[in-house]
PDB file of N, CA and C in Angstrom:
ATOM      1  N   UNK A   1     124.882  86.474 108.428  1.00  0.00           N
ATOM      2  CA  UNK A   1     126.216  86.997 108.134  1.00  0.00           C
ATOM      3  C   UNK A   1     126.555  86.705 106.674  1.00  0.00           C
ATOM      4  N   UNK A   2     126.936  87.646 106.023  1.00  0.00           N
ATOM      5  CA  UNK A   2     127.294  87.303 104.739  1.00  0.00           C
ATOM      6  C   UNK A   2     129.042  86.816 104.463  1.00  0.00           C
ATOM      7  N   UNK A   3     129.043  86.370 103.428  1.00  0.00           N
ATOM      8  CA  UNK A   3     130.109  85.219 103.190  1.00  0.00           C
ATOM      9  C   UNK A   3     130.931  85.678 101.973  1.00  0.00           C
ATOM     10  N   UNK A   4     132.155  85.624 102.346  1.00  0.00           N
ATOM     11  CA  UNK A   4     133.390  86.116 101.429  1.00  0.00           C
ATOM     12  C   UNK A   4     132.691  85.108  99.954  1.00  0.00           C
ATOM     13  N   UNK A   5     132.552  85.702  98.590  1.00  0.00           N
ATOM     14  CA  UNK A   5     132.062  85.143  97.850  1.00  0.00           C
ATOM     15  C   UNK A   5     130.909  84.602  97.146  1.00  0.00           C
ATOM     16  N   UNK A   6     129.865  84.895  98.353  1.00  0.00           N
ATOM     17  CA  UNK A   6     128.268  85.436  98.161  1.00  0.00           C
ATOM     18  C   UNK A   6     128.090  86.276  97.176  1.00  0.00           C
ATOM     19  N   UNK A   7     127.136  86.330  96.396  1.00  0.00           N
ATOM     20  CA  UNK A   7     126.626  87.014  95.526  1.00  0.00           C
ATOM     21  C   UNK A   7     125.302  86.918  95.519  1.00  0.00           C
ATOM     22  N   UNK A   8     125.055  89.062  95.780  1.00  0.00           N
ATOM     23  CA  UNK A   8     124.055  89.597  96.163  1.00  0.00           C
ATOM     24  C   UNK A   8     123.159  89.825  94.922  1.00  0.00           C
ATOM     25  N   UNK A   9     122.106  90.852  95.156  1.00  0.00           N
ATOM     26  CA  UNK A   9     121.236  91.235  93.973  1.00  0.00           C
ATOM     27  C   UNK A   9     121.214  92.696  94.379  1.00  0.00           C
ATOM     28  N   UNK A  10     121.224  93.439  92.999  1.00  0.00           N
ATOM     29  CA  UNK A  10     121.012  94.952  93.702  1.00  0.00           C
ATOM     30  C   UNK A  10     119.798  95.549  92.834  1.00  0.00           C
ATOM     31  N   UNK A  11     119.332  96.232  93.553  1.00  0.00           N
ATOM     32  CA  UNK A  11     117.617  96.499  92.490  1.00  0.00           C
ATOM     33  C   UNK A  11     117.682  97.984  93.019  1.00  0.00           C
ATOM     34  N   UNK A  12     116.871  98.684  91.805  1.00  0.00           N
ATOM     35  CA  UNK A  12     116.470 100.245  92.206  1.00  0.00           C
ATOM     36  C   UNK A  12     114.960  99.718  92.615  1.00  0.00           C
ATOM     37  N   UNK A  13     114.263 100.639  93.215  1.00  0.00           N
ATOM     38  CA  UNK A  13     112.928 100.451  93.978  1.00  0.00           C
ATOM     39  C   UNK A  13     111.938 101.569  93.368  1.00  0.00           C
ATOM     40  N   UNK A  14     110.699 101.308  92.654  1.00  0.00           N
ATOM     41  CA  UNK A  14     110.129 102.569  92.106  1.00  0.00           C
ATOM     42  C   UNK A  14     109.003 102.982  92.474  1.00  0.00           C
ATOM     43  N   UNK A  15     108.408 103.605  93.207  1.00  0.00           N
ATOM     44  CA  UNK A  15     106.562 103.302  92.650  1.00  0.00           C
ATOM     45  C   UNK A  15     106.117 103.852  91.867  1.00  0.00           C
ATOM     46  N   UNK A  16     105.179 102.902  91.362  1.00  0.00           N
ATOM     47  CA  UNK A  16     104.305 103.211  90.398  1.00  0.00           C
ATOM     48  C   UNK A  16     102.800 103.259  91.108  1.00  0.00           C
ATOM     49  N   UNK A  17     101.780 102.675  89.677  1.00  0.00           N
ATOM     50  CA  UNK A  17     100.625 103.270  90.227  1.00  0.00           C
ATOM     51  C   UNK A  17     100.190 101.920  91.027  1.00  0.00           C
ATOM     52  N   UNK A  18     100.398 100.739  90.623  1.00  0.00           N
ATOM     53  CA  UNK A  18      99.916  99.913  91.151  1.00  0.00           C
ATOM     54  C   UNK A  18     101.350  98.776  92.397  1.00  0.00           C
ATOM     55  N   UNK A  19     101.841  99.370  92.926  1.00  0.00           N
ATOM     56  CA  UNK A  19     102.801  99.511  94.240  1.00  0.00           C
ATOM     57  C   UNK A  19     104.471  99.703  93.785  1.00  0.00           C
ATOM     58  N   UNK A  20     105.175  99.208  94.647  1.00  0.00           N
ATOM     59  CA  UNK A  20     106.730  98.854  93.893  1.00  0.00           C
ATOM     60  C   UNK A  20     106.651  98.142  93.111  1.00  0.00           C
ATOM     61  N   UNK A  21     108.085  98.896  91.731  1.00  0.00           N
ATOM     62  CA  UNK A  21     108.621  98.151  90.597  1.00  0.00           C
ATOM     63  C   UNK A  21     109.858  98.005  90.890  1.00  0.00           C
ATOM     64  N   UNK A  22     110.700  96.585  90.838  1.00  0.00           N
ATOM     65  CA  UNK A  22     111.798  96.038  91.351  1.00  0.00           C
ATOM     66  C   UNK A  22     112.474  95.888  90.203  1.00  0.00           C
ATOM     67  N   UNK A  23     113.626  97.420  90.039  1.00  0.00           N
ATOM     68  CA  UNK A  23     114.183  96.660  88.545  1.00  0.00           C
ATOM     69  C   UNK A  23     115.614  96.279  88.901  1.00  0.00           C
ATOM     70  N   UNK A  24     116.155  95.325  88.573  1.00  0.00           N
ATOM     71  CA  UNK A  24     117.442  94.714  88.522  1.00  0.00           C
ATOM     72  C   UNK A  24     118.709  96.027  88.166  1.00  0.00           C
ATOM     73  N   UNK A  25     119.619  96.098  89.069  1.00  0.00           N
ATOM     74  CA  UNK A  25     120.430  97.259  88.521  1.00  0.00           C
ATOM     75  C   UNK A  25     121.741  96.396  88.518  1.00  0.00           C
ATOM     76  N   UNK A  26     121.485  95.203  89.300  1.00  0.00           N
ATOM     77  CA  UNK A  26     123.387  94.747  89.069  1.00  0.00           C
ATOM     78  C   UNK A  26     123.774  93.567  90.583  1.00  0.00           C
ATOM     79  N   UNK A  27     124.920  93.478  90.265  1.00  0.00           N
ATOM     80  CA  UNK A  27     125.415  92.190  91.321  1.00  0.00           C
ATOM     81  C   UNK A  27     126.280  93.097  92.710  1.00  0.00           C
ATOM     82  N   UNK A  28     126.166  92.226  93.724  1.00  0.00           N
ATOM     83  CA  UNK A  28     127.137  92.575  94.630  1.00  0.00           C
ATOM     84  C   UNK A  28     127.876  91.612  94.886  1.00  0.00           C
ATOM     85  N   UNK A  29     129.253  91.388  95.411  1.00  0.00           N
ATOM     86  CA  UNK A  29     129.931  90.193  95.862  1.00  0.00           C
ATOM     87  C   UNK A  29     130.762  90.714  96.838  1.00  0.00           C
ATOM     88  N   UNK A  30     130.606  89.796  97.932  1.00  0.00           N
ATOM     89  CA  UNK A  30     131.529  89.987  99.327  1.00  0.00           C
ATOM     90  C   UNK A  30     132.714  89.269  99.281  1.00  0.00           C
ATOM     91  N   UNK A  31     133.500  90.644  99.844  1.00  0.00           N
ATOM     92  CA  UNK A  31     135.049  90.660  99.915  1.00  0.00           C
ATOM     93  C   UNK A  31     135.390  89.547 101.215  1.00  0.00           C
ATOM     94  N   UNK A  32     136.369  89.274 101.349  1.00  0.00           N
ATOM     95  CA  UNK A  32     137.048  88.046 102.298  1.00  0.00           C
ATOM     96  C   UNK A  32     136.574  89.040 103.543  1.00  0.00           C
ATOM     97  N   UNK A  33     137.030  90.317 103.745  1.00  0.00           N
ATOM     98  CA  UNK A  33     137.064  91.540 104.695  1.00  0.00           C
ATOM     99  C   UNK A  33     135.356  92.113 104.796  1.00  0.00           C
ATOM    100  N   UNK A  34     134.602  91.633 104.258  1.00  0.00           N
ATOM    101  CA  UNK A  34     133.163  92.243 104.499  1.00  0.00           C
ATOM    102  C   UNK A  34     132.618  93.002 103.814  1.00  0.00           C
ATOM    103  N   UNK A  35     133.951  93.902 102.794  1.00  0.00           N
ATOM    104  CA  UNK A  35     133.138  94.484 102.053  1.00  0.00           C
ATOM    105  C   UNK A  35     132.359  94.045 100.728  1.00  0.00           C
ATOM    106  N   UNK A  36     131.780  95.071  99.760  1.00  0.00           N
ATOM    107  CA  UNK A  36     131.180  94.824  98.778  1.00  0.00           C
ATOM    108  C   UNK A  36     131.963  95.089  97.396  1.00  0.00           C
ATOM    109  N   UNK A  37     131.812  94.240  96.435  1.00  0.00           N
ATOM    110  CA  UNK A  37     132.032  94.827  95.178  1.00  0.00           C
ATOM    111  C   UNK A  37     130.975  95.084  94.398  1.00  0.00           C
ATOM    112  N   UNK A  38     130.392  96.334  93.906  1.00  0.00           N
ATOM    113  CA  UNK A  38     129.502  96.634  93.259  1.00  0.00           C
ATOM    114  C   UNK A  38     129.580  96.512  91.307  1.00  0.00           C
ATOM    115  N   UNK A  39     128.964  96.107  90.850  1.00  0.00           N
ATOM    116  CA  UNK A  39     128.950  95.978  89.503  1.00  0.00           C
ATOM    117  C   UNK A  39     127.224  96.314  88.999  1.00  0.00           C
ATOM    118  N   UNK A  40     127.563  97.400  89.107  1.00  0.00           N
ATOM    119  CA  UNK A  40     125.938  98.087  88.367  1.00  0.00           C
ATOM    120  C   UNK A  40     126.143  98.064  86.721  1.00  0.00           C
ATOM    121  N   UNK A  41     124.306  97.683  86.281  1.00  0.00           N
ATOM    122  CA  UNK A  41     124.637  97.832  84.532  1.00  0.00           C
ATOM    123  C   UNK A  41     123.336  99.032  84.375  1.00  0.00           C
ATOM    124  N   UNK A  42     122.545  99.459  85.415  1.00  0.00           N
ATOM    125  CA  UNK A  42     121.880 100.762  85.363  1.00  0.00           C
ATOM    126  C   UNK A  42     122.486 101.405  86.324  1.00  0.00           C
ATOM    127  N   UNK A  43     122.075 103.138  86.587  1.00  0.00           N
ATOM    128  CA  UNK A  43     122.175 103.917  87.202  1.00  0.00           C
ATOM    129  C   UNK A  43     120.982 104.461  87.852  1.00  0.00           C
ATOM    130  N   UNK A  44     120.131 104.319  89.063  1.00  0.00           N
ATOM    131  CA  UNK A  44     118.964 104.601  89.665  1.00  0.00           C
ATOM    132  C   UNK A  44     118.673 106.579  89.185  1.00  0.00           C
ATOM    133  N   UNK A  45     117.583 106.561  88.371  1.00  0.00           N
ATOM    134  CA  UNK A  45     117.474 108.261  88.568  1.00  0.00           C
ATOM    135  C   UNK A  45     117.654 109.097  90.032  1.00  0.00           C
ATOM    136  N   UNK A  46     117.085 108.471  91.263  1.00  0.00           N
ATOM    137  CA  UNK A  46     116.808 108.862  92.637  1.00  0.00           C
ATOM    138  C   UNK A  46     118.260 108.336  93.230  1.00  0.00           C
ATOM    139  N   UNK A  47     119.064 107.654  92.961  1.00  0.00           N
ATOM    140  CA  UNK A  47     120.439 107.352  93.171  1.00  0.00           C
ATOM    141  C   UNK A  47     120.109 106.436  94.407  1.00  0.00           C
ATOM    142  N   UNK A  48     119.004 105.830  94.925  1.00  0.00           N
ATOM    143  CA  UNK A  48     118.534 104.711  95.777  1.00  0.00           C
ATOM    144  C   UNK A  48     118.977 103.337  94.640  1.00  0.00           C
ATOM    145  N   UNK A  49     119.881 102.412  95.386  1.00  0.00           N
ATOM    146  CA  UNK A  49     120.181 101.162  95.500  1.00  0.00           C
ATOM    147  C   UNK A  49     119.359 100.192  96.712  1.00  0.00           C
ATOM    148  N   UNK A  50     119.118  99.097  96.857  1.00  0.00           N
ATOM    149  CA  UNK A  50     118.603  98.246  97.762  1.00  0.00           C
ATOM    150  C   UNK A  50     119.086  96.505  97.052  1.00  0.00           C
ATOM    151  N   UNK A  51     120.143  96.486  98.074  1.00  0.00           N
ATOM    152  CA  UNK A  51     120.998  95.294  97.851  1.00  0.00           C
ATOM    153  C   UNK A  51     120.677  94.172  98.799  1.00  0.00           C
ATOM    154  N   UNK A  52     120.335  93.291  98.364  1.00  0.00           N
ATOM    155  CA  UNK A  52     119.908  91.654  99.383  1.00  0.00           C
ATOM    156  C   UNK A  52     120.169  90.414  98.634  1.00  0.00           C
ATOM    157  N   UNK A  53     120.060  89.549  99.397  1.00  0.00           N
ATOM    158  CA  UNK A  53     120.708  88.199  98.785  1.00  0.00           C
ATOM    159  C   UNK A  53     120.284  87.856  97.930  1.00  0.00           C
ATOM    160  N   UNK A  54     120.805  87.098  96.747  1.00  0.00           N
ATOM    161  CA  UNK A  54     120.008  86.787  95.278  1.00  0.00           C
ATOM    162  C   UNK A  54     119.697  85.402  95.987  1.00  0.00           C
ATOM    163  N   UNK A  55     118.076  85.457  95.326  1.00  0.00           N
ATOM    164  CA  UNK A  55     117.239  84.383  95.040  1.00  0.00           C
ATOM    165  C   UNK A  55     117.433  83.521  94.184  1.00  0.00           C
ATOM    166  N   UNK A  56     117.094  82.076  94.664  1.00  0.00           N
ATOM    167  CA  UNK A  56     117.333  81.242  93.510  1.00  0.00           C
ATOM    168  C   UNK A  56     115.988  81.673  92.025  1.00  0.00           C
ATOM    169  N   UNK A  57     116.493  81.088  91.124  1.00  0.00           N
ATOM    170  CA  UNK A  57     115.232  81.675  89.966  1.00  0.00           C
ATOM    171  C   UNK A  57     114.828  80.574  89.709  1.00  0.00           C
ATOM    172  N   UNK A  58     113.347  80.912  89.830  1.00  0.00           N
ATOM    173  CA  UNK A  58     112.079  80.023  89.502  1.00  0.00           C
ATOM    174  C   UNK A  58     111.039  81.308  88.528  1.00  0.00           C
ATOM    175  N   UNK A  59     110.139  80.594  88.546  1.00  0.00           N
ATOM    176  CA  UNK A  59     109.029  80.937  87.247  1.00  0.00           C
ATOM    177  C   UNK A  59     108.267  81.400  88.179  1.00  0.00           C
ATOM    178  N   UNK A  60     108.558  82.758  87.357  1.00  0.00           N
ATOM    179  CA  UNK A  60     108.051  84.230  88.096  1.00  0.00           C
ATOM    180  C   UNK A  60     106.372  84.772  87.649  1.00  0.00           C
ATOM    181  N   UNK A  61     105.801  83.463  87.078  1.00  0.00           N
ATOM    182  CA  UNK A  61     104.219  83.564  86.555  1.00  0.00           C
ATOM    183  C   UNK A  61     103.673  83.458  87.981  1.00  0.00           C
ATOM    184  N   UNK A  62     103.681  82.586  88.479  1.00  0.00           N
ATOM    185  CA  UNK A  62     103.692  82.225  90.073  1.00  0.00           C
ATOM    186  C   UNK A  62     103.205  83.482  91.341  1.00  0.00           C
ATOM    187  N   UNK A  63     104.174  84.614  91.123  1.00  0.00           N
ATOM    188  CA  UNK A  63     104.280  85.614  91.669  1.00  0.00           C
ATOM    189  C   UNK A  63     105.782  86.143  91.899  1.00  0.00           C
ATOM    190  N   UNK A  64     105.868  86.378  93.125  1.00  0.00           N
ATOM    191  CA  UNK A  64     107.193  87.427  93.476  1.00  0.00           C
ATOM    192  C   UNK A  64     108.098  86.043  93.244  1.00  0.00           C
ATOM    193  N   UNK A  65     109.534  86.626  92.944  1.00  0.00           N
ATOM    194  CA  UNK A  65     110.918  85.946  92.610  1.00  0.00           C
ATOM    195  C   UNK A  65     111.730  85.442  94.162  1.00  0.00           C
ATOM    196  N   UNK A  66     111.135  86.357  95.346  1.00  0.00           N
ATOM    197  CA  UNK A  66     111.699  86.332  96.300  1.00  0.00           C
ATOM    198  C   UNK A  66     110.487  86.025  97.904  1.00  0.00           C
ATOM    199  N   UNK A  67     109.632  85.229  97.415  1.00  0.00           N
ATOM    200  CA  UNK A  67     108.744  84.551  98.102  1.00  0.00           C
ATOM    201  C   UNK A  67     108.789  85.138  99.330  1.00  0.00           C
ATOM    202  N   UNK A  68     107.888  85.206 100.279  1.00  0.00           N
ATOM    203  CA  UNK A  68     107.604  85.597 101.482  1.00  0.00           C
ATOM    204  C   UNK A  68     106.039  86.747 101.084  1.00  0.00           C
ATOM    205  N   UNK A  69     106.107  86.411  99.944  1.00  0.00           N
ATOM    206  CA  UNK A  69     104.481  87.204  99.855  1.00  0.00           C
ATOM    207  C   UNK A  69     105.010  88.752  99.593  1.00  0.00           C
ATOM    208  N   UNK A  70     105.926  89.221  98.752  1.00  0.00           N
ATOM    209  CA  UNK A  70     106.181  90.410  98.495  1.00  0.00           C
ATOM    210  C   UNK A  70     105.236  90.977  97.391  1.00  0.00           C
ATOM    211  N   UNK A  71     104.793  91.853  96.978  1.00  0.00           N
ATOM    212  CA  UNK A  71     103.681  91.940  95.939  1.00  0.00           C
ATOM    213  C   UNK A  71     104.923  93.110  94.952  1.00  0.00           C
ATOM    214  N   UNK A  72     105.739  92.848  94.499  1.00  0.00           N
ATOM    215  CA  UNK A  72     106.776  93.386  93.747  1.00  0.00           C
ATOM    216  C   UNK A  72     107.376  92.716  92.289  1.00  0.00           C
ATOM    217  N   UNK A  73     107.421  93.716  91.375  1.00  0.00           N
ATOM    218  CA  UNK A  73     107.778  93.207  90.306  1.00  0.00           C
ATOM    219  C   UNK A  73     109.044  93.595  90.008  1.00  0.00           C
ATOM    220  N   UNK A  74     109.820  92.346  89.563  1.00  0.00           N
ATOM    221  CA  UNK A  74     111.383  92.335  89.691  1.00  0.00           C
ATOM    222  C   UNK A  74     111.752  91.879  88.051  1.00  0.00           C
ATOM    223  N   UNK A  75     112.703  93.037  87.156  1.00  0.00           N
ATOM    224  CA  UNK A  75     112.560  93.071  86.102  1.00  0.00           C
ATOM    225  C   UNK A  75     113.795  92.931  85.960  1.00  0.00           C
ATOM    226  N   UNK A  76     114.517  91.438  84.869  1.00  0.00           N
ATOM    227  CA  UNK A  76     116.035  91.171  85.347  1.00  0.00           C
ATOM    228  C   UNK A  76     116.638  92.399  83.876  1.00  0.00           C
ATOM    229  N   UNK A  77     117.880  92.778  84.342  1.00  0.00           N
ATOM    230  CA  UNK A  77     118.919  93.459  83.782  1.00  0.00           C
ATOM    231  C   UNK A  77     119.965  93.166  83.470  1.00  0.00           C
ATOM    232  N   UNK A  78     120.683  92.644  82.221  1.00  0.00           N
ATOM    233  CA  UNK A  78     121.963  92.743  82.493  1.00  0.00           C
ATOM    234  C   UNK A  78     122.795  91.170  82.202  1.00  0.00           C
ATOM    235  N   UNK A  79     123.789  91.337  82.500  1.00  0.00           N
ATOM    236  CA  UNK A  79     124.354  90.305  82.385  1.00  0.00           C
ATOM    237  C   UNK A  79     125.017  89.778  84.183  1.00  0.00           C
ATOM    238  N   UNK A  80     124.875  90.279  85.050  1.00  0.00           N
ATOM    239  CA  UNK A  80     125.377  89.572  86.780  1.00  0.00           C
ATOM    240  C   UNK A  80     124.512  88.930  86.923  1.00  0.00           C
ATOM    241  N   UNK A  81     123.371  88.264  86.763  1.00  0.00           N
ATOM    242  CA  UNK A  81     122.715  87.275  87.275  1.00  0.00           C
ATOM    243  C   UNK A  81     122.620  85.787  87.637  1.00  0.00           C
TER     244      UNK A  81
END
């Protein structure tokens, strides 16, 4: 369940040649009421958003930013992070 004051991550989703490219488009934050406030600093060409909980940040030499074995590259944007 998400939490009045949580702050999400919102990424456009791309493929390329060698699988998904995860680029950072902006923050989400939950309203007391459930909803979202969106603060995008790109605009997706395909107008696909994919919003999930922000990860803590560690050193992304390692691999994926969001562990569980995702094979995705997540490219930060912006100033919501």
């Amino acid at each position: 369940m998400l939490m009045a004051g949580k702050r999400l991550a919102v990424f456009s989703i791309r493929e390329g040649k060698g699988g998904s490219i995860w680029v950072r488009a902006g923050s989400a934050f939950v309203n007391k009421d459930g909803s979202l406030n969106v603060l995008l600093d790109v605009l997706p060409l395909d107008g696909k958003l994919h919003v999930r909980e922000a990860a803590e940040k560690r050193d992304t030499a390692a691999g994926s930013r969001f562990g569980g074995g995702e094979s995705s590259l997540e490219t930060g944007v912006g100033g919501h992070s």
